[in-house]
Protein backbone atom coordinates (compact mmCIF):
# COMPACT_ATOMS: atom_id res chain seq x y z
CA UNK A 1 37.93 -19.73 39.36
CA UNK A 2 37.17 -22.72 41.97
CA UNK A 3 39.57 -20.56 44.09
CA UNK A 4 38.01 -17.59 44.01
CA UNK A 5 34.31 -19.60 44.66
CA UNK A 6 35.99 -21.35 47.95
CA UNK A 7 36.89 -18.28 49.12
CA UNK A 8 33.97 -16.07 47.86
CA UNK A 9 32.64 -15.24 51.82
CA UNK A 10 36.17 -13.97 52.94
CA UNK A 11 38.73 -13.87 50.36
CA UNK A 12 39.05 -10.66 47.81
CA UNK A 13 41.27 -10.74 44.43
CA UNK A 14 43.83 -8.37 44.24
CA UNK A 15 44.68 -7.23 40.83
CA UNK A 16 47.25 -4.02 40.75
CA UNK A 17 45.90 -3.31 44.13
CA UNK A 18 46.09 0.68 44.04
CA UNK A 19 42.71 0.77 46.20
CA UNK A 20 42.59 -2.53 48.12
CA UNK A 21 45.88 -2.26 49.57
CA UNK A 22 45.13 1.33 50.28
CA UNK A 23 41.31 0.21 51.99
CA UNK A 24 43.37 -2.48 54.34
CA UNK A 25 45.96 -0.04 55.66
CA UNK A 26 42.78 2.07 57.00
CA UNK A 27 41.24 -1.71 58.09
CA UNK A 28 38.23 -0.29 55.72
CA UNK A 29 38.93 -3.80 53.81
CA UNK A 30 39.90 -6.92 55.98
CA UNK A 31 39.83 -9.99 53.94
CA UNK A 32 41.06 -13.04 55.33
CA UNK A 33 42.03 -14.31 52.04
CA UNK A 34 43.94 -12.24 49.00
CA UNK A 35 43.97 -14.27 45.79
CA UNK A 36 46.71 -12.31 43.53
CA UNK A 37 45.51 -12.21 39.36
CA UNK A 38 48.96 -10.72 38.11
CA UNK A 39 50.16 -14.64 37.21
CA UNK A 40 47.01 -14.67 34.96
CA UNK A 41 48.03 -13.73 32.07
CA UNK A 42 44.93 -14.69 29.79
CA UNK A 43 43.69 -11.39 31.76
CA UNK A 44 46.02 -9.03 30.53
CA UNK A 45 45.35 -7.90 26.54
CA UNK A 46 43.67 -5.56 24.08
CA UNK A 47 42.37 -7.05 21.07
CA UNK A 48 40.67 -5.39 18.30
CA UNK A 49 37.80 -6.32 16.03
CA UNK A 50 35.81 -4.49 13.51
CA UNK A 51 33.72 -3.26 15.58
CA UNK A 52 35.25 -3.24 18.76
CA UNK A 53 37.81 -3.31 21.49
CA UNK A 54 38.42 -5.60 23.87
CA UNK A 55 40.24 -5.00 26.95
CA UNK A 56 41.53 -7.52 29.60
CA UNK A 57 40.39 -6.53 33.30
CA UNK A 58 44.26 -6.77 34.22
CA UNK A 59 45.11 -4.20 31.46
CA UNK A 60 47.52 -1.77 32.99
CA UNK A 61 46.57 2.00 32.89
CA UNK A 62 49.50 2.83 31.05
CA UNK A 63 49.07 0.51 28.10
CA UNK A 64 46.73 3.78 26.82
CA UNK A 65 49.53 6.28 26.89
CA UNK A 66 49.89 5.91 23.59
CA UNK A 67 46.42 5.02 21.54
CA UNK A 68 45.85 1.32 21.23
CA UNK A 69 43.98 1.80 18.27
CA UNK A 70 43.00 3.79 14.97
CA UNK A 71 40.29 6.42 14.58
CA UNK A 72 38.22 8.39 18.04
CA UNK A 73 38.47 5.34 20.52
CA UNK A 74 41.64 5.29 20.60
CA UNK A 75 42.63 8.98 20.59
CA UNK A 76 39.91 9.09 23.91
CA UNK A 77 41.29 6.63 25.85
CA UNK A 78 45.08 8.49 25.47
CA UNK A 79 43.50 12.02 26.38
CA UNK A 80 42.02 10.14 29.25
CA UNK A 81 44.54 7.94 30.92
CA UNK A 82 46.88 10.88 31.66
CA UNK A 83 43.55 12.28 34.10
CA UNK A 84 44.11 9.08 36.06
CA UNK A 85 46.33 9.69 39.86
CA UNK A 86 50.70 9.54 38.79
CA UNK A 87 52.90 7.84 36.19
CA UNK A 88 53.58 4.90 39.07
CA UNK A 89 49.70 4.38 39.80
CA UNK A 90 49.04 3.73 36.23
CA UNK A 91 51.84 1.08 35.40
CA UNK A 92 50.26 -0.51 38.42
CA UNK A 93 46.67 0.06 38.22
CA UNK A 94 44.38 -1.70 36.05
CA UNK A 95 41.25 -1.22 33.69
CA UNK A 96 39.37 -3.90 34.93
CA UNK A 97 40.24 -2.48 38.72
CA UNK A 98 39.36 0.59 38.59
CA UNK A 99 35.95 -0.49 37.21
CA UNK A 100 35.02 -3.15 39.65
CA UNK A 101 36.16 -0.15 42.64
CA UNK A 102 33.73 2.05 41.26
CA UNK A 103 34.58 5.38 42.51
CA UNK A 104 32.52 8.02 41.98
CA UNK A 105 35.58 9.81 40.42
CA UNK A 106 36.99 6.80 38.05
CA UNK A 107 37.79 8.30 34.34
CA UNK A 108 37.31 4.73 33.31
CA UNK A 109 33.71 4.04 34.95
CA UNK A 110 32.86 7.00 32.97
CA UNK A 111 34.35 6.02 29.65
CA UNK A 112 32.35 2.67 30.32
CA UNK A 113 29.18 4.60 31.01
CA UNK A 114 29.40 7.03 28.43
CA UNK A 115 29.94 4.50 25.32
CA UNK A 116 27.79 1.96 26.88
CA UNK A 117 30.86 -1.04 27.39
CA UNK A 118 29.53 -4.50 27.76
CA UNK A 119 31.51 -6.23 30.69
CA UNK A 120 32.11 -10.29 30.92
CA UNK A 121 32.29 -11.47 34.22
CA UNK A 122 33.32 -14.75 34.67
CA UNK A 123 32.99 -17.58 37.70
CA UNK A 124 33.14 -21.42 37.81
CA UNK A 125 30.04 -21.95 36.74
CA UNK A 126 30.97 -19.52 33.81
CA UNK A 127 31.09 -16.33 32.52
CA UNK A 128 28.18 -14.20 31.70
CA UNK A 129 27.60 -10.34 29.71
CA UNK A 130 26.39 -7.07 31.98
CA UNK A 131 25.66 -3.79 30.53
CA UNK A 132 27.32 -0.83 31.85
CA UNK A 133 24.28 0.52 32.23
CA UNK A 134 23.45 -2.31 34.74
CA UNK A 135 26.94 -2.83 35.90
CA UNK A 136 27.29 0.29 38.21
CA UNK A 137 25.02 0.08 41.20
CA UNK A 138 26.28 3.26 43.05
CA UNK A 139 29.17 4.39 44.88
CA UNK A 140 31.92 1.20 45.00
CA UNK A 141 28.99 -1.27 44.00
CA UNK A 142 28.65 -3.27 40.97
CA UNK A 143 27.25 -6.44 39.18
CA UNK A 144 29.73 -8.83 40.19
CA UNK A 145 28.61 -11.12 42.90
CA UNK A 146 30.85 -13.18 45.43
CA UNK A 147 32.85 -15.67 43.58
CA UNK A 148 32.94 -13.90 40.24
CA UNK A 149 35.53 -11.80 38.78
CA UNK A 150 35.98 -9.37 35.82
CA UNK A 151 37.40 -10.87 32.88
CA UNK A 152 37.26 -8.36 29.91
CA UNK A 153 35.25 -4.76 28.82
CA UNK A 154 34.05 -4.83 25.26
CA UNK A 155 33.91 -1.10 24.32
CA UNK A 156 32.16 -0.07 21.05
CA UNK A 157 34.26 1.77 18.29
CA UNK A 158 33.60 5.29 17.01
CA UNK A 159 34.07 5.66 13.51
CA UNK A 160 36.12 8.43 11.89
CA UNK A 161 33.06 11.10 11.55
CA UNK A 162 33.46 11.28 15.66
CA UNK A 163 35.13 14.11 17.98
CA UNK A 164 36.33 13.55 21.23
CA UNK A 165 36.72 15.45 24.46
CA UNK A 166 37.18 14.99 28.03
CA UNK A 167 38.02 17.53 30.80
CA UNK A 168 38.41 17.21 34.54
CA UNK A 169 39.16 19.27 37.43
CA UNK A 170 40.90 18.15 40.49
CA UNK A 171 42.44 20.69 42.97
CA UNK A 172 45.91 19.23 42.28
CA UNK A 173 47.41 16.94 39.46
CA UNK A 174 46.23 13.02 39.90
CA UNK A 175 44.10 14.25 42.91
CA UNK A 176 40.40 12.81 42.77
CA UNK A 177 38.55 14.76 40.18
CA UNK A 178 35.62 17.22 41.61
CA UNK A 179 33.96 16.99 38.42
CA UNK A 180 34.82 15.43 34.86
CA UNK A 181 32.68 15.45 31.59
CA UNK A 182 33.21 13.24 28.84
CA UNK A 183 31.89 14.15 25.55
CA UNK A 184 31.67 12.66 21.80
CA UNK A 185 30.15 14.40 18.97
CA UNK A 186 29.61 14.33 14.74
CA UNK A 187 28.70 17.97 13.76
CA UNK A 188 27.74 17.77 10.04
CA UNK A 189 27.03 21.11 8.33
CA UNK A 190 28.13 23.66 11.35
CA UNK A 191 24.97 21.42 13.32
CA UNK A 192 25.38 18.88 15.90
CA UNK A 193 24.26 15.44 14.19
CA UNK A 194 24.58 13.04 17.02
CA UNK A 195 26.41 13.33 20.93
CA UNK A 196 27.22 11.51 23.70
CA UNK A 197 27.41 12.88 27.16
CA UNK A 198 28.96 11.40 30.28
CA UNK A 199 29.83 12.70 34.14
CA UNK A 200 31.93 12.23 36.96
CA UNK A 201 32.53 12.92 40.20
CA UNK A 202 29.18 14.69 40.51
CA UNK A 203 27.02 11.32 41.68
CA UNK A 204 27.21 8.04 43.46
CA UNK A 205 28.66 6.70 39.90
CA UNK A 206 29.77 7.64 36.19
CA UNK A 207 26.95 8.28 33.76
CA UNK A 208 25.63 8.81 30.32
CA UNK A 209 23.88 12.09 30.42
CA UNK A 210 20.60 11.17 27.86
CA UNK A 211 19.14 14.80 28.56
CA UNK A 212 22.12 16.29 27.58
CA UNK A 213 22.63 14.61 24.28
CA UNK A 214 19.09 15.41 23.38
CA UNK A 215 19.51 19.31 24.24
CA UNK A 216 22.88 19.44 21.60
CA UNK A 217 21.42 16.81 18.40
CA UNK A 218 20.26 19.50 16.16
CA UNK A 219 22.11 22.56 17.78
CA UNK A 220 24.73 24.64 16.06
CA UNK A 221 28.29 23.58 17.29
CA UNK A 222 29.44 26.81 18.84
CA UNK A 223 30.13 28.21 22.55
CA UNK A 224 26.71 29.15 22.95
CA UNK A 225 25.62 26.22 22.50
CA UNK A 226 28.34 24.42 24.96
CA UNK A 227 27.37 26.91 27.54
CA UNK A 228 24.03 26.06 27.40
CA UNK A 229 24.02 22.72 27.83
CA UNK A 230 26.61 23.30 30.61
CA UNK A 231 24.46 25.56 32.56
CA UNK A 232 21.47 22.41 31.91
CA UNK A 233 23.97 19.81 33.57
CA UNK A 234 24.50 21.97 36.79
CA UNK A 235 20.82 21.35 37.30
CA UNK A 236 20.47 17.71 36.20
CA UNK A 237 23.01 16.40 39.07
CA UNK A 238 22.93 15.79 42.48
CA UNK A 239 26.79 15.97 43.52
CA UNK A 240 27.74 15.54 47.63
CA UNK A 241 30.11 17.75 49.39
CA UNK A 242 33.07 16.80 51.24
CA UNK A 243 35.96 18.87 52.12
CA UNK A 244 37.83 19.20 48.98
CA UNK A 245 34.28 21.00 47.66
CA UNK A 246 30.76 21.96 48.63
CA UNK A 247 27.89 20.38 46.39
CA UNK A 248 27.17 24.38 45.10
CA UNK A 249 30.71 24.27 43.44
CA UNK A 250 30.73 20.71 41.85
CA UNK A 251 27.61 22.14 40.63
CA UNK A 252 29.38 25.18 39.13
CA UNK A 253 32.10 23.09 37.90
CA UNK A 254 30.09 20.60 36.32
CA UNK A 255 28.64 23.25 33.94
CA UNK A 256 32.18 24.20 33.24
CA UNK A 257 33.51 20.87 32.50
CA UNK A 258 30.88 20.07 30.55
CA UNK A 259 31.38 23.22 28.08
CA UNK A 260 35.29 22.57 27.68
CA UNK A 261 34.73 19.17 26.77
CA UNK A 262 32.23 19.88 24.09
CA UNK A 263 34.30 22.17 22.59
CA UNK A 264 37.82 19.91 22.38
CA UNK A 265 34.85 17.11 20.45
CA UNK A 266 33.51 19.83 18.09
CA UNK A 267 37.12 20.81 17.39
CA UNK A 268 38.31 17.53 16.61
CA UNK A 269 34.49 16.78 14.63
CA UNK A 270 35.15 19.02 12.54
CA UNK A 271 39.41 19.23 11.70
């Protein structure tokens, strides 16, 4: 940690480096100092707790390939991982880098969003807690200040009365996604009991979609439904174009991601 404060005003951490190295090759990133985290081992580990899971920010992508724990969490974080760029990027990448990068396309910022993660950021003077709610500041912007790093995400279980789904589109395999939803849901007696919502791709950073959870709690589980509260999400965003897609069509896709992953987390709600 004193290394990282001497160097906070020109130095950058590199972790699996998947987008620094990538950002200095276009001289988008020119840091005069690289301080390399994959000899810190105290950075790389999942631990569970009762009500919990604990990741290390130097987690590699890949440890999720299989699910690193029991029960919804854990199933999530498999059907997502596979979403994120090729097999090579994700025994490289890490969980804590993709976060602190902050793309407006990042599965993981929008796992964090969605089931509000608490991240610990740590410096030499010593470590404090951030909400992901407060952590993501817009497009490739967070919390952590010069001289900190990310240490660890705390991410909130889901017990067993939770379904699951997440859906992205992306013009090819492990391209950026144009839009991604993901989606949790109990459904108790046909009706939606409780939801959670979150986008991607489709604004400056991943978010937990409040409006949309209130339109399902109460609603019957069904298509109709999931279309519905697709067609709502196409009007709560704000996405940019570029030229893999106008903002019109992230807006059309948007309601369609949002309606396919609704209906993989009613389907597993109610198996």
């Amino acid at each position: 940690m004193k290394l990282i404060k001497a160097n906070a005003a020109d130095g950058r951490v590199i972790a699996g480096g998947q987008s620094l190295v990538a950002a200095m090759n276009f001289r988008l990133a020119r840091p005069d100092v690289l301080i390399d985290l994959n000899g810190v081992k105290e950075l790389d580990f999942i631990e569970e707790t009762p009500g919990e899971l604990v990741i290390g920010a130097m987690t590699r992508h890949a440890a999720f390939h299989k699910p690193v724990c029991d029960g919804p969490l854990g199933r999530l974080l498999s059907k997502v991982v596979p979403n994120i760029a090729h097999y090579p990027i994700r025994n490289r990448g890490t969980f804590g880098g993709s976060l602190c990068h902050a793309d407006p396309a990042s599965e993981w910022c929008v796992v964090a969003a969605t089931l509000d993660a608490t991240m610990k950021i740590g410096s030499a003077e010593g470590d404090r807690e951030v909400p992901a709610a407060d952590f993501f500041r817009g497009s490739f912007t967070t919390a952590v200040e010069p001289g900190e790093i990310l240490v660890a995400i705390r991410l909130p279980k889901l017990d067993a009365g939770w379904g699951t789904g997440f859906y992205e589109y992306s013009r090819r395999k492990g391209d950026f996604a144009l839009a991604m939803a993901l989606t949790a849901l109990r459904v108790e007696g046909g009706a939606i009991s409780a939801a959670r919502v979150g986008l991607g791709g489709v604004a400056d950073h991943g978010k937990r979609m409040a409006d949309l959870e209130a339109a399902l709690v109460g609603k019957p589980a069904t298509a109709e439904t999931f279309a519905e509260v697709g067609k709502l999400a196409s009007t709560l965003v704000s996405p940019y174009g570029d030229i893999h897609g106008s903002a019109e069509y992230r807006r059309d896709l948007t309601a369609t991601v949002v309606a396919r992953a609704l209906a993989e987390a009613a389907d597993e709600a109610t198996a």
